[in-house]
N, C-alpha and C. Protein backbone atom coordinates (compact mmCIF):
# COMPACT_ATOMS: atom_id res chain seq x y z
N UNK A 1 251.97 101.56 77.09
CA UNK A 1 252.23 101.58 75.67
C UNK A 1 253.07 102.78 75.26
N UNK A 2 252.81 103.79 76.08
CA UNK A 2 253.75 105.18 75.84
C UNK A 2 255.30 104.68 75.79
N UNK A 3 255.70 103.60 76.60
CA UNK A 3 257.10 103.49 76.58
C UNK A 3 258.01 102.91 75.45
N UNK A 4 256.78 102.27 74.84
CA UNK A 4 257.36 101.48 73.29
C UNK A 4 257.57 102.57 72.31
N UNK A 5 258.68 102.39 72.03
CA UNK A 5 259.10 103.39 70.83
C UNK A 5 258.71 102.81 69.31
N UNK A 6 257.85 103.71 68.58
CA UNK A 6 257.49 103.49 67.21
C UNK A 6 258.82 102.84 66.23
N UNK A 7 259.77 103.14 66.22
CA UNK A 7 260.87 103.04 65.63
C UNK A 7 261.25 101.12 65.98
N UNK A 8 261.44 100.80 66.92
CA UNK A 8 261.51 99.85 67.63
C UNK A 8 260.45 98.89 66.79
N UNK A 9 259.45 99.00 66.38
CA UNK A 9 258.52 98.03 65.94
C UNK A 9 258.79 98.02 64.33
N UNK A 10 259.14 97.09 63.41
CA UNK A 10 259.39 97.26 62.19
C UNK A 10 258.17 96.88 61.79
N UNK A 11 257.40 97.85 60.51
CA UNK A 11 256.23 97.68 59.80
C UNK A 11 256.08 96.55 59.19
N UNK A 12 254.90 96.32 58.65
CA UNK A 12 254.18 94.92 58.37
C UNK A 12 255.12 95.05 56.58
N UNK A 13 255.07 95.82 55.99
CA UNK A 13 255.76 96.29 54.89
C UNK A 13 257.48 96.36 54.73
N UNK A 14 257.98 96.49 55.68
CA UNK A 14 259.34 95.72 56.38
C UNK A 14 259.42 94.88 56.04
N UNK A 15 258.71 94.00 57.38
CA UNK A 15 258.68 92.31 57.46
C UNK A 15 258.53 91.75 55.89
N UNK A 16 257.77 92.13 55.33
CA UNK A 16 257.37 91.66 54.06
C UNK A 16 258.50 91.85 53.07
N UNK A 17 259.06 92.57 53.25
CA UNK A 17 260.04 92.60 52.38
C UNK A 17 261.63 92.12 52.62
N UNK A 18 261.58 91.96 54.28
CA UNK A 18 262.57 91.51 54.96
C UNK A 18 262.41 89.51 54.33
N UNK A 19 261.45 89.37 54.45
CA UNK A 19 260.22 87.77 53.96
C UNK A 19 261.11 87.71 52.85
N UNK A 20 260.62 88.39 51.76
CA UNK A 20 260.50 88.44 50.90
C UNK A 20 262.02 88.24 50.46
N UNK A 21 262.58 88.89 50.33
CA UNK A 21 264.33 89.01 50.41
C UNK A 21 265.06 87.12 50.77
N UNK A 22 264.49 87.61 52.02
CA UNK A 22 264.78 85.69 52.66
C UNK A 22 264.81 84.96 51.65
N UNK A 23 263.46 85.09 51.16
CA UNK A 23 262.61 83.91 50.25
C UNK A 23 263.47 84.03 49.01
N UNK A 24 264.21 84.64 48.94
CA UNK A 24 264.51 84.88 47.07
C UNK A 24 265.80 84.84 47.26
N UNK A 25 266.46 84.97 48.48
CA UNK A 25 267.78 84.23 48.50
C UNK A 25 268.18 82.75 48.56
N UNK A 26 266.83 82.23 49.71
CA UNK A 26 266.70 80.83 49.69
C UNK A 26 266.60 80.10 48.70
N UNK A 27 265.90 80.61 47.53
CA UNK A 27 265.27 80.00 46.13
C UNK A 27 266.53 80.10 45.71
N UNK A 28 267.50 81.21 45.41
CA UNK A 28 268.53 81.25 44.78
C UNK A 28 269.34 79.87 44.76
N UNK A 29 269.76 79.83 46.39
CA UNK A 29 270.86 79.21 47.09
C UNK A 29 270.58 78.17 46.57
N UNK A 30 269.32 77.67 46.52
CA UNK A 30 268.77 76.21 46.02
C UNK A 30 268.65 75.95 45.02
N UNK A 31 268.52 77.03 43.96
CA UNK A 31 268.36 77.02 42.48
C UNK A 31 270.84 76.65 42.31
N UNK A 32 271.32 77.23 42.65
CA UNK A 32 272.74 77.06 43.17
C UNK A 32 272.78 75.53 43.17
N UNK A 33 272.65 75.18 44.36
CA UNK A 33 272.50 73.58 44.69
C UNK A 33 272.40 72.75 43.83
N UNK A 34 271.13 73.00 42.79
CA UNK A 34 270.81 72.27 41.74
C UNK A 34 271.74 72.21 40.17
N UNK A 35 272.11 73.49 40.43
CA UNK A 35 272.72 73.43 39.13
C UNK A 35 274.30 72.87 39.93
N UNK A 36 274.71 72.77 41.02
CA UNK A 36 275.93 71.92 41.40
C UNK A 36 275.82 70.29 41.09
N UNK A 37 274.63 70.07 41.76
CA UNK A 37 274.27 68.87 41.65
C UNK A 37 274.46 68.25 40.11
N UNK A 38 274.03 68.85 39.55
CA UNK A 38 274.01 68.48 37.81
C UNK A 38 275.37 68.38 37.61
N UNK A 39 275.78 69.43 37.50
CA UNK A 39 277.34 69.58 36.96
C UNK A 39 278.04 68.28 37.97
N UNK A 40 277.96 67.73 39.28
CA UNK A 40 278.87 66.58 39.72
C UNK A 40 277.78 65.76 39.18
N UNK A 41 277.04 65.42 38.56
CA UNK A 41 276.35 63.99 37.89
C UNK A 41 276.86 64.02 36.96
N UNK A 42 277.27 65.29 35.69
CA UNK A 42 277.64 65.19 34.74
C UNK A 42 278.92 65.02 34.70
N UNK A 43 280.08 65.11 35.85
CA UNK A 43 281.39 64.75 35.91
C UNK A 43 280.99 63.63 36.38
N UNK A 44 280.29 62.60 37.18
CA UNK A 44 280.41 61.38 37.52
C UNK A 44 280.28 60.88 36.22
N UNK A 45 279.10 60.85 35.72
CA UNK A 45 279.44 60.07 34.37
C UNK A 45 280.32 60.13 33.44
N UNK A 46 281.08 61.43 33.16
CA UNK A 46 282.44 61.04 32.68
C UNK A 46 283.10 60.85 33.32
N UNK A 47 283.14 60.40 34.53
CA UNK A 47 284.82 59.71 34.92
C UNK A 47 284.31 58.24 34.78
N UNK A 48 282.77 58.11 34.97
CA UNK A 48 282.79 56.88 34.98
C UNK A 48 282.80 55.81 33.28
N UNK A 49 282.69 56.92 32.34
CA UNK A 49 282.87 56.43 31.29
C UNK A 49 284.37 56.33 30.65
N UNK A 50 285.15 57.51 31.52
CA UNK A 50 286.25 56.95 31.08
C UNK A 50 286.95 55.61 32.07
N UNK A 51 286.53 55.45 32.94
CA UNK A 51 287.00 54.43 33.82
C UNK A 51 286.73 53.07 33.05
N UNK A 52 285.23 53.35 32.47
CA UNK A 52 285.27 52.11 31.94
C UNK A 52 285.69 51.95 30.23
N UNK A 53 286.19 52.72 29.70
CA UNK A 53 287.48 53.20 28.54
C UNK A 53 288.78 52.75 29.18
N UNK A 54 289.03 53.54 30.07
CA UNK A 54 290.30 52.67 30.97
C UNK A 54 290.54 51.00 31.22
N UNK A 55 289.75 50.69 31.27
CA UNK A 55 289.63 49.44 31.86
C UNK A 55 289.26 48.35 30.55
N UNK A 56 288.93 49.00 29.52
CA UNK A 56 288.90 48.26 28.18
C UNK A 56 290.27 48.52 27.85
N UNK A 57 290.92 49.60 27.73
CA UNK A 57 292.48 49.29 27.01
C UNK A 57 293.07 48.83 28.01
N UNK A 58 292.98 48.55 29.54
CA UNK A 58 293.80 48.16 30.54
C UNK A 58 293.44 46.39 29.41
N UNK A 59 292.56 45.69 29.36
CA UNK A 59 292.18 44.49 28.60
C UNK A 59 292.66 44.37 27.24
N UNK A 60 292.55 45.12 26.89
CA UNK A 60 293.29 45.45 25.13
C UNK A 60 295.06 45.38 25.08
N UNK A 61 295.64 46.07 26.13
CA UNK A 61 296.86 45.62 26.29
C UNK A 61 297.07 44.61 26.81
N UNK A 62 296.44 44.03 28.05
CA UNK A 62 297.30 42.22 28.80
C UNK A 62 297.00 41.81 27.35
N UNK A 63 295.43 41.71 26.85
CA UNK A 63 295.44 40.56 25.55
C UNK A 63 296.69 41.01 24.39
N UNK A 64 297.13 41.80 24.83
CA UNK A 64 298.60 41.96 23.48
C UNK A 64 300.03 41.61 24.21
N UNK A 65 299.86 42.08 25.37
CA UNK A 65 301.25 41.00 26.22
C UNK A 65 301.32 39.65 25.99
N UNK A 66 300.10 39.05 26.50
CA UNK A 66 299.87 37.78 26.75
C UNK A 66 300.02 37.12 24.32
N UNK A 67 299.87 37.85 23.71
CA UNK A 67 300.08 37.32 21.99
C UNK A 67 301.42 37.80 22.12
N UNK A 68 302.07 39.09 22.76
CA UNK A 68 303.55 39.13 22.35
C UNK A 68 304.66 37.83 23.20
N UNK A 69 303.58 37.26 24.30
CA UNK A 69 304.56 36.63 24.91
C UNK A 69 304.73 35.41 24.53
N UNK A 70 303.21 34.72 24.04
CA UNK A 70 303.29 34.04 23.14
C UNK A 70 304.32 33.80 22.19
N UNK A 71 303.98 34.74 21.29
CA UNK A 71 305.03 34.71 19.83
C UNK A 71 306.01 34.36 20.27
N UNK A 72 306.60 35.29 21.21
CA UNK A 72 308.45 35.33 21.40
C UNK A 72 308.54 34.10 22.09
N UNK A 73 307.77 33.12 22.58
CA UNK A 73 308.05 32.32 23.68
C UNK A 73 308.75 30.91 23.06
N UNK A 74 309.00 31.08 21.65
CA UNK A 74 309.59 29.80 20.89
C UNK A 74 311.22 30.79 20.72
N UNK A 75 311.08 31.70 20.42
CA UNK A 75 312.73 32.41 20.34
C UNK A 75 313.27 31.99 21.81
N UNK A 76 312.56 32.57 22.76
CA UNK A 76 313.09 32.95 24.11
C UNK A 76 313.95 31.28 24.37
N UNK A 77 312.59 30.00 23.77
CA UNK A 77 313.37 28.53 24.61
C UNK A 77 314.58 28.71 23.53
N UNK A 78 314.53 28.89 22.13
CA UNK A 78 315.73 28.42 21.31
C UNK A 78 316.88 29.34 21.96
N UNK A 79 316.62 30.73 22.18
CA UNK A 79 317.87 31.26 22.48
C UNK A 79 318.48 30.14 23.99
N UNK A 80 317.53 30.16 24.94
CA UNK A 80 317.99 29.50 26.16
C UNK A 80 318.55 27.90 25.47
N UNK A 81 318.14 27.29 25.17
CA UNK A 81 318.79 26.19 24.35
C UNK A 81 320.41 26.44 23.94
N UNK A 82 319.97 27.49 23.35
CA UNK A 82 321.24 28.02 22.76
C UNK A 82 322.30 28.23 23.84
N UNK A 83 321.85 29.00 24.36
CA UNK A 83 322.97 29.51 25.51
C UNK A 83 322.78 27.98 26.32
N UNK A 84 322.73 27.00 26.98
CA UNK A 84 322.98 25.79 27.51
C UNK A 84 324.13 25.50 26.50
N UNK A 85 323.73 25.69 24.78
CA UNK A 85 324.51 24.67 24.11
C UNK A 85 326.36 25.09 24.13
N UNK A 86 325.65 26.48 24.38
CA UNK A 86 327.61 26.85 24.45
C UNK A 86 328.18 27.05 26.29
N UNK A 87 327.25 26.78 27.04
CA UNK A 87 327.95 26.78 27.78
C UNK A 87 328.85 25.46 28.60
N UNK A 88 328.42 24.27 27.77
CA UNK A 88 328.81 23.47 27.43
C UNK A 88 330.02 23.09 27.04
């Protein structure tokens, strides 16, 4: 036992605080984690609310192509009419 050096053995009051330290970085890191976690749930749901905003005016415009193409689609035959009639 003479050959073990006192220095060499770290006290129970060390360890405990060496513990201790651990423990309160770990909690941190994880308390970290959690508040990441939140913040990407709270960006998933806005992208996913604007995706589905996106995807209502992506619908809001075809249904206004599809009435503009409509409308014009009696000009478009008269002009083509037209142009047959003079090329005539």
């Amino acid at each position: 036992m003479k050959n073990i050096k006192q220095s060499k053995i770290p006290s129970l009051s060390s360890l405990t605080k060496t513990v201790k330290t651990v423990a309160d970085e770990a909690v941190s890191d994880v308390k970290d984690v959690v508040n990441a976690s939140r913040r990407l749930a709270t960006n998933v749901k806005g992208l996913q609310h604007a995706s589905r905003q996106a995807a209502s005016w992506e619908d809001a415009v075809q249904r206004d192509v599809q009435r503009w193409q409509s409308q014009a689609q009696p000009t478009i035959d008269k002009l083509k009419h037209d142009i047959e009639k003079l090329n005539k």
